[in-house]
Protein backbone atom coordinates (compact mmCIF):
# COMPACT_ATOMS: atom_id res chain seq x y z
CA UNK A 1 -20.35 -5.62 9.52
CA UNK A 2 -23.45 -4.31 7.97
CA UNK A 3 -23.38 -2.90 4.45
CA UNK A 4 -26.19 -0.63 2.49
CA UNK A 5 -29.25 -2.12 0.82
CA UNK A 6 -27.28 -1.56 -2.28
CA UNK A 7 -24.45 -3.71 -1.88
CA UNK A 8 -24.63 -6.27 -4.88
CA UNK A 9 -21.98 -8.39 -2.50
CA UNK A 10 -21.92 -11.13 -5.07
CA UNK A 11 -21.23 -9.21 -8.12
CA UNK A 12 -18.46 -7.71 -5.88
CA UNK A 13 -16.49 -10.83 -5.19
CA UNK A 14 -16.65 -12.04 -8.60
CA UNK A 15 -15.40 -8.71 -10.18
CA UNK A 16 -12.71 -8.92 -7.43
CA UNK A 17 -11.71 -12.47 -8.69
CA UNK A 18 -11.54 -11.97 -11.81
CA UNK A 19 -9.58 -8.99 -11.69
CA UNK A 20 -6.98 -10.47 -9.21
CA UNK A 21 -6.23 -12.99 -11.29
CA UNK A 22 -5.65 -10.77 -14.22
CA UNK A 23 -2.60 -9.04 -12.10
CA UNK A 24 -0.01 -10.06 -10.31
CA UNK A 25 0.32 -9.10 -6.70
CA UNK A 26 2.07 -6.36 -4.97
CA UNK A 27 4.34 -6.65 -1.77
CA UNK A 28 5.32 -3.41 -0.46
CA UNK A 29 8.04 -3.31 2.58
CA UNK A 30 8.38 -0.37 4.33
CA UNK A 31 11.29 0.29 6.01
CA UNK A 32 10.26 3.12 7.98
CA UNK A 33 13.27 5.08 9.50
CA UNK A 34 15.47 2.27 9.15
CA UNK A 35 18.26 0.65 8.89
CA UNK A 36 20.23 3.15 11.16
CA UNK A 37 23.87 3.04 8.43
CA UNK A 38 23.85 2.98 4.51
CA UNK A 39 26.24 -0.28 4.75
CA UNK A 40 23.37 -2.28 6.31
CA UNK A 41 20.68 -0.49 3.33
CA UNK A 42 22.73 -2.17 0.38
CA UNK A 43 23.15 -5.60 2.48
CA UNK A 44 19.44 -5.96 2.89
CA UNK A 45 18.48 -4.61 -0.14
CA UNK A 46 21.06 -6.78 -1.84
CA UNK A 47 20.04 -9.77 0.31
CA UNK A 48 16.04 -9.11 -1.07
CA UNK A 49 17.16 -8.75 -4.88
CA UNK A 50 18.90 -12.15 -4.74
CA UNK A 51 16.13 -14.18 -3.17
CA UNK A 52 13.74 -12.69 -6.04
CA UNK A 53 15.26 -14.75 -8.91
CA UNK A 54 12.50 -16.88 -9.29
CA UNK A 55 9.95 -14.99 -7.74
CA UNK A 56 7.00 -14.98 -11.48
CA UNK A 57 3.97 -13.19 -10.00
CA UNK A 58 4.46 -10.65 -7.86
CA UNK A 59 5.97 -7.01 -7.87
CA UNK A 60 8.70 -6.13 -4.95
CA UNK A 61 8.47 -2.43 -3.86
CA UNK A 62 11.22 -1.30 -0.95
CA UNK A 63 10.20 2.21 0.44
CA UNK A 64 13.81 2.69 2.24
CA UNK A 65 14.36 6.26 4.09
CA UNK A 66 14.98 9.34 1.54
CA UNK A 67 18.68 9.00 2.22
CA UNK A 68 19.24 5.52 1.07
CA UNK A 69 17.04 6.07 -2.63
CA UNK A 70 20.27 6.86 -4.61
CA UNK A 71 22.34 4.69 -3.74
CA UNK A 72 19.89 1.62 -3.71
CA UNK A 73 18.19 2.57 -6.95
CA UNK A 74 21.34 2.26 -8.36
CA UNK A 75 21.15 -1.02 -8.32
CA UNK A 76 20.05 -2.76 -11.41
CA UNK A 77 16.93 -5.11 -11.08
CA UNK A 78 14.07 -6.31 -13.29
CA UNK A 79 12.48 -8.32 -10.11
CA UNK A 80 12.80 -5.17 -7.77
CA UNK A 81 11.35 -1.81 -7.86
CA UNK A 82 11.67 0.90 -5.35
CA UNK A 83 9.45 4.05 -4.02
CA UNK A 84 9.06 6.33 -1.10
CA UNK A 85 7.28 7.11 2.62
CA UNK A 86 5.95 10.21 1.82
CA UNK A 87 6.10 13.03 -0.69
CA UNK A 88 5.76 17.15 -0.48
CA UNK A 89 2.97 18.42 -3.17
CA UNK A 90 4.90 20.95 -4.03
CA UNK A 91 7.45 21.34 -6.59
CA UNK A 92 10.31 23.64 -4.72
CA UNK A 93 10.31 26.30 -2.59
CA UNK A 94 10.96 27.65 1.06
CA UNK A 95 9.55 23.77 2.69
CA UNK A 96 12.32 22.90 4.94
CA UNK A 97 12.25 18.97 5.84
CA UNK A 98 10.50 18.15 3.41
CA UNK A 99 10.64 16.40 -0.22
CA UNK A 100 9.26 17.02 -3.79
CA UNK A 101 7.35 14.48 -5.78
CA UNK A 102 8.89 16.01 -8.47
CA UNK A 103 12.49 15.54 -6.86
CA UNK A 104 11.86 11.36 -6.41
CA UNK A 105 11.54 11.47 -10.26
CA UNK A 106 15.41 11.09 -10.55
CA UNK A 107 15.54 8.30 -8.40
CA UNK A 108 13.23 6.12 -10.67
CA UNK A 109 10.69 6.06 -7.77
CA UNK A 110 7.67 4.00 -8.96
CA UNK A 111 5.69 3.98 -5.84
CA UNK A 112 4.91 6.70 -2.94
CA UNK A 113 3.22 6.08 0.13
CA UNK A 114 0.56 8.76 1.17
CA UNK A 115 -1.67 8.99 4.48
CA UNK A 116 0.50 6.62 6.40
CA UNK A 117 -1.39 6.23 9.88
CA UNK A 118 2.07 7.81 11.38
CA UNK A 119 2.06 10.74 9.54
CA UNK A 120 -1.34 11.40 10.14
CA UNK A 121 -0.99 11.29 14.16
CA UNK A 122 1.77 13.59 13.37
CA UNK A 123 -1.42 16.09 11.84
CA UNK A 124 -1.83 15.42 8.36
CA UNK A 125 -5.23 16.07 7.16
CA UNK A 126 -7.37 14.47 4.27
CA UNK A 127 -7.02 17.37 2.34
CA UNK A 128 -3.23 17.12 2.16
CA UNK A 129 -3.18 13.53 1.55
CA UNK A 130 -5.31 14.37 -1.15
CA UNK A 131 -3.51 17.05 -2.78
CA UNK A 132 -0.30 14.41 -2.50
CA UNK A 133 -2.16 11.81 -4.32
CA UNK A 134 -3.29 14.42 -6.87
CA UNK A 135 0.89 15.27 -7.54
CA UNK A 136 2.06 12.09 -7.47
CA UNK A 137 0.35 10.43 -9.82
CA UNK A 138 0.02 13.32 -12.02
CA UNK A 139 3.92 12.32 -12.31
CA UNK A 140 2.76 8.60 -13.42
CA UNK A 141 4.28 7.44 -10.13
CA UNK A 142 1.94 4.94 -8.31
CA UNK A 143 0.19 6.44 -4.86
CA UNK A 144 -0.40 4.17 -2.20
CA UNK A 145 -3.25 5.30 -0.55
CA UNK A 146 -3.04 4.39 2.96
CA UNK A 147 -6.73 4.22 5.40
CA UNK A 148 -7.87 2.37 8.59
CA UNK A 149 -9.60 2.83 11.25
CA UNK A 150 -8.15 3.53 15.28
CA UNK A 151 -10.80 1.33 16.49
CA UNK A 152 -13.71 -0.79 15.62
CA UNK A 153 -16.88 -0.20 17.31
CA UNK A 154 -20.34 -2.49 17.33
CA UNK A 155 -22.24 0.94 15.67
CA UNK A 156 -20.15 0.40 12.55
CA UNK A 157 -18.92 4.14 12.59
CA UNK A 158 -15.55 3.35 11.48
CA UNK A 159 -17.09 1.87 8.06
CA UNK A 160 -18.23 5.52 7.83
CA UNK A 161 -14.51 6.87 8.74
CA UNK A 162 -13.13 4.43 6.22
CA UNK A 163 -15.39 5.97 3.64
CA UNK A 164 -14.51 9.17 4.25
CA UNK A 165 -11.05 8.72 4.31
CA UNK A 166 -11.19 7.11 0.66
CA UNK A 167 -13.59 9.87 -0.52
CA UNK A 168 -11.67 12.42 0.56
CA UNK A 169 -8.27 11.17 -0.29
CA UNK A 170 -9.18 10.17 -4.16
CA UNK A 171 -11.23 13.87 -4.96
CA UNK A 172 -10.72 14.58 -7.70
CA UNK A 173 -8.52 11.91 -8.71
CA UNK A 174 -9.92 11.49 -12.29
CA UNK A 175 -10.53 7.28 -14.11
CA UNK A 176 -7.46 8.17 -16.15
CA UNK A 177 -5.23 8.67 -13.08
CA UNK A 178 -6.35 4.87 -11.67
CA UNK A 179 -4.56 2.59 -13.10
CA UNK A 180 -1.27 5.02 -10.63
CA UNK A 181 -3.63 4.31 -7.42
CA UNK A 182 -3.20 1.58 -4.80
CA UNK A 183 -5.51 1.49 -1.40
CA UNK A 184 -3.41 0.36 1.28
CA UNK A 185 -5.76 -0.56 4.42
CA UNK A 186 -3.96 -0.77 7.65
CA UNK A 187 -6.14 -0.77 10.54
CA UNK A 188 -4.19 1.53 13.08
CA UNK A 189 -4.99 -1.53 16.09
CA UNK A 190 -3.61 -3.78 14.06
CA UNK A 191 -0.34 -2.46 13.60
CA UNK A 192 2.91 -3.66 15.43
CA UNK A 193 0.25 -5.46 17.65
CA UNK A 194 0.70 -9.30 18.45
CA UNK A 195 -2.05 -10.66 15.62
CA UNK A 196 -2.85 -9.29 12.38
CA UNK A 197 -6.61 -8.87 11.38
CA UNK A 198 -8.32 -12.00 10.42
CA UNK A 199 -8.27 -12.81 6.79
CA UNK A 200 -12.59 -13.17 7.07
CA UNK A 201 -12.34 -9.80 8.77
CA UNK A 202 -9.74 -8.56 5.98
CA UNK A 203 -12.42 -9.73 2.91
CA UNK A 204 -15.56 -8.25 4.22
CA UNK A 205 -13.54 -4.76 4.70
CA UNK A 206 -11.82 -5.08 1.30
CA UNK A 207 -15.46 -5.93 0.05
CA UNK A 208 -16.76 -2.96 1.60
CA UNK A 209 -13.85 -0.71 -0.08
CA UNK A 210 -14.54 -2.38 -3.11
CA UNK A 211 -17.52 -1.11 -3.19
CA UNK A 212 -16.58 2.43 -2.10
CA UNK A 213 -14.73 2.52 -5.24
CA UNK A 214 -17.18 1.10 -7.50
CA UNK A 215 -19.44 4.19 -6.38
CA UNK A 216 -16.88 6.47 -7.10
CA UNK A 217 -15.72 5.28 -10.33
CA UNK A 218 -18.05 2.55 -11.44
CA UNK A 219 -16.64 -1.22 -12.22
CA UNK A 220 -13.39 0.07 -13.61
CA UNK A 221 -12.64 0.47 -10.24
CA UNK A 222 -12.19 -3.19 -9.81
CA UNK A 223 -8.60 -2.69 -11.06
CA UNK A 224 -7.24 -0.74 -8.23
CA UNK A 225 -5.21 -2.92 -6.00
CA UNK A 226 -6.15 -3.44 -2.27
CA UNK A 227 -3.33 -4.16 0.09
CA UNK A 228 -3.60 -5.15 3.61
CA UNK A 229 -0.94 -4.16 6.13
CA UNK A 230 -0.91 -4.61 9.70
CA UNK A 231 1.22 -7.54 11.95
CA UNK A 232 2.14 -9.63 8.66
CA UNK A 233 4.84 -12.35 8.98
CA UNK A 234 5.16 -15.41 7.97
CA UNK A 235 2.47 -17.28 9.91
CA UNK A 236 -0.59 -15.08 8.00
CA UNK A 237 0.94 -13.59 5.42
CA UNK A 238 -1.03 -16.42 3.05
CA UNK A 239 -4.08 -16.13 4.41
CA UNK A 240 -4.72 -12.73 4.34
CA UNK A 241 -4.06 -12.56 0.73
CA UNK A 242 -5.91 -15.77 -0.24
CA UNK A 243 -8.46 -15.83 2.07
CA UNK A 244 -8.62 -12.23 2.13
CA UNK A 245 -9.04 -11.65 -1.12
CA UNK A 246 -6.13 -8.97 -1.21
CA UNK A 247 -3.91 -7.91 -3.97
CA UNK A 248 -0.89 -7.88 -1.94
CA UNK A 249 0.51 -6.60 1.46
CA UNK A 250 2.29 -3.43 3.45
CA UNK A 251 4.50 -5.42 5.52
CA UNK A 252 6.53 -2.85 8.11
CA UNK A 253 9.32 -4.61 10.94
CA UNK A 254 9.04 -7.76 8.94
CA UNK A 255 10.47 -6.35 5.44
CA UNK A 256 13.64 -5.52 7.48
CA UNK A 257 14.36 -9.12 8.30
CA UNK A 258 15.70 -10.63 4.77
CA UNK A 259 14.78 -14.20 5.20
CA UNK A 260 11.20 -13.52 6.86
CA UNK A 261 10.51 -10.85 3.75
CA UNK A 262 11.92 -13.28 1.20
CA UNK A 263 9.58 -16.21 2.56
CA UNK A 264 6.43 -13.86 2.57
CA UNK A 265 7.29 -13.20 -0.89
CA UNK A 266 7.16 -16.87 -1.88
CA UNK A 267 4.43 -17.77 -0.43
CA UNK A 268 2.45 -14.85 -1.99
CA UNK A 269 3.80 -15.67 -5.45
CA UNK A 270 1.94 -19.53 -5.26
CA UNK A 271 -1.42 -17.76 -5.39
């Protein structure tokens, strides 16, 4: 990986340490279009919100399907928080399918995930992302910013699609809206693939976003968290956050499994 003239790479890791140290980390399990029957929602959301007793450090954000949010944020938990897959920008109106930002409101929805790789090869553009992230944290609910890249290449032109991705997804996203923003990276080869990303590989692109951000907004940028999501289980899960100097993870098939999610949890929390 090659990075500008510019890059003050040192000042970057130091700002990053500092700062992750300052907050506690973030797992984020998204359930995707799962479980197939409310019944087996409330068991493994139950099942999660009892292994998080003495879980100190980290935040615990499930992102179940739309139709499971009521019910499950219904249940009472300090340890647990809840959010969604997607969002509409708009408020109401003749969008059939979809949901309002406004609408999650009621269902004490802290986080929303944005720009998911799936929903982009399903045609979302940058633009709409954008105008997402623009609603949704205008709300004071947290957007989760998802980029990656389909492939790496030895020219380094996905650095330049990661860039633009991040650029175009945070316009006009103003300092005082920041502090609702999370970048999730998840490179798009990396997920449901047989090995994650390696945790060096998963620093010197966080570094590299890092610094994207810094441009943007200048070293109060440093407290954005930067998740990594892409084949985590319980075999990597601690080195890509240690090692990879992440704030946390977007963990996919393995936040369905109770036990594996619980464990990834725990081993997160240490750090």
């Amino acid at each position: 990986m090659s990075y500008p003239d510019s890059f003050n790479t040192v000042s970057i890791i130091y700002g990053t340490i500092f700062h992750m140290k300052k907050m506690k980390k973030l797992i984020i399990g998204n359930w995707k279009m799962n479980p197939t029957s409310l019944a087996e929602a409330k068991k493994l959301a139950g099942d999660i919100k009892k292994g998080l007793k003495m879980v100190k450090n980290t935040n615990v954000v499930m992102c179940p399907p739309f139709v499971y949010l009521g019910p499950l944020t219904s249940i009472p938990s300090n340890k647990l928080f809840f959010g969604a897959q997607n969002a509409s920008a708009e408020i109401s109106g003749s969008f059939t399918g979809e949901v309002s930002h406004v609408q999650l409101l009621d269902f004490k929805v802290s986080h929303v995930i944005l720009g998911h790789s799936e929903t982009r090869a399903r045609g979302e553009t940058d633009e709409g992302v954008n105008k997402k992230v623009r609603a949704v944290t205008y709300e004071g609910m947290t957007a989760v910013l998802c980029v990656g890249e389909s492939q790496r290449d030895k020219e380094g032109n996905y650095l330049h699609h990661l860039k633009n991705q991040i650029h175009k997804g945070l316009e006009d996203v103003s300092r005082k809206s920041l502090p609702h923003v999370v970048i999730a990276y998840e490179p798009v080869w990396a997920i449901g693939a047989k090995y994650a990303m390696t945790p060096s590989d998963v620093h010197e692109t966080s570094i590299f976003i890092r610094k994207i951000l810094r441009d943007m907004y200048g070293p109060v940028a440093d407290n954005i968290q930067i998740l990594y999501g892409g084949s985590v289980d319980i075999t990597n899960a601690l080195e890509i956050v240690r090692d990879g100097f992440v704030s946390g993870l977007l963990i996919g098939r393995e936040s369905l499994k109770a036990k594996n999610f619980l464990e990834i949890i725990r081993q997160v929390d240490t750090l």
